[in-house]
Protein backbone atom coordinates (compact mmCIF):
# COMPACT_ATOMS: atom_id res chain seq x y z
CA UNK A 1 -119.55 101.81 202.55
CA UNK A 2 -118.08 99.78 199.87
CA UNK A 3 -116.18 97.62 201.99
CA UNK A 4 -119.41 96.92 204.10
CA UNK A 5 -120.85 95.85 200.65
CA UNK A 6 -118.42 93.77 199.34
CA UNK A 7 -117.75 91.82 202.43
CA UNK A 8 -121.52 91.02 202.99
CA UNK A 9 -122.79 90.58 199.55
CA UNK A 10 -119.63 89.61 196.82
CA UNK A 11 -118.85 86.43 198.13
CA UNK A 12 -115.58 85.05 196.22
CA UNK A 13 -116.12 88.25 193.79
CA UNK A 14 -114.33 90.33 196.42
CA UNK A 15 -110.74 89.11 195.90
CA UNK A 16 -111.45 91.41 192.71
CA UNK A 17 -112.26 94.51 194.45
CA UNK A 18 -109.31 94.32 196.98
CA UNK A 19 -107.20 93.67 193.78
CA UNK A 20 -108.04 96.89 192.34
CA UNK A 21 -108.03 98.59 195.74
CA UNK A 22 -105.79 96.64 198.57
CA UNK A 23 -105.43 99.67 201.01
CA UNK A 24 -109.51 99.25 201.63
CA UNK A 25 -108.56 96.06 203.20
CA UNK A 26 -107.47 97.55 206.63
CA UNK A 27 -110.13 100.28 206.29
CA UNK A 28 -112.86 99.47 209.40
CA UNK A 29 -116.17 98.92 208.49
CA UNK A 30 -117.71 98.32 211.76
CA UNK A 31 -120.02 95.54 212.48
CA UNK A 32 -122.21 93.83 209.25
CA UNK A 33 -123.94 90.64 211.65
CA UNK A 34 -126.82 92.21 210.76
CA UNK A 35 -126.45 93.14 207.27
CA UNK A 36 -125.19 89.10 206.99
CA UNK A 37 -128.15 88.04 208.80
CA UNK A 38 -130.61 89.84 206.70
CA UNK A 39 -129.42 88.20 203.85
CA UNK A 40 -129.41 84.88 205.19
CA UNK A 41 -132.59 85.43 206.44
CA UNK A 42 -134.03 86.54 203.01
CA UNK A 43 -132.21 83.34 201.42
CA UNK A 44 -130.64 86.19 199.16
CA UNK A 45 -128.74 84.53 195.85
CA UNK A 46 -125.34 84.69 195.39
CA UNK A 47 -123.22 87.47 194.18
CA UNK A 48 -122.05 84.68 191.35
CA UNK A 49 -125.91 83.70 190.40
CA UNK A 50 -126.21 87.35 189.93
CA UNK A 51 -122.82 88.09 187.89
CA UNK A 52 -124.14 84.79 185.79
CA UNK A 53 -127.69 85.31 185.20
CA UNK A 54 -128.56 88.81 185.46
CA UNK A 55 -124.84 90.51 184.52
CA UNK A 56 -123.94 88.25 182.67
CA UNK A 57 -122.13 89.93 179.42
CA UNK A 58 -120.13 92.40 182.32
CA UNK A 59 -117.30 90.09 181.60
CA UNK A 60 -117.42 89.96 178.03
CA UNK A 61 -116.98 94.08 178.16
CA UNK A 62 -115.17 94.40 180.90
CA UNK A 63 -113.10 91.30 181.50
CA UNK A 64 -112.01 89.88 185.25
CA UNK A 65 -108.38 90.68 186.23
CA UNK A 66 -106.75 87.56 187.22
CA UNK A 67 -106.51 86.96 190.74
CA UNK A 68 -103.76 88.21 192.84
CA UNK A 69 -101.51 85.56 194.33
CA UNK A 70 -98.40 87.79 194.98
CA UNK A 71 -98.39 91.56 197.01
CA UNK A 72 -95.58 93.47 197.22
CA UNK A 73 -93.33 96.35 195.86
């Protein structure tokens, strides 16, 4: 369920989540057409209009990592 979420409705936010948690990105989470649809459909904002207007002080409590650019181990 959280991979169904983050793919349809975090935009560029979910480079974040699969930082924190890279084995969810070969998890399946079936098909989200719909879910995608729906919120084109509903001309839903953005996942960064919402981090900027409505959560905005998140990131002054609980700062963004910095983006991955290397995997490995």
């Amino acid at each position: 369920n959280y991979v169904r979420v983050v793919e349809v409705w975090w935009d560029e936010y979910k480079d974040y989540f699969y930082a924190s948690r890279p084995e969810s990105q070969a998890l399946p989470y079936g098909d989200i057409s719909e879910l995608k649809k729906f919120r084109e459909d509903h001309n839903c904002k953005s996942f960064k209009w919402f981090m900027e207007e409505i959560a905005y002080d998140i990131t002054s409590h609980y700062p963004l990592p910095p983006k991955n650019v290397d995997w490995g181990e």
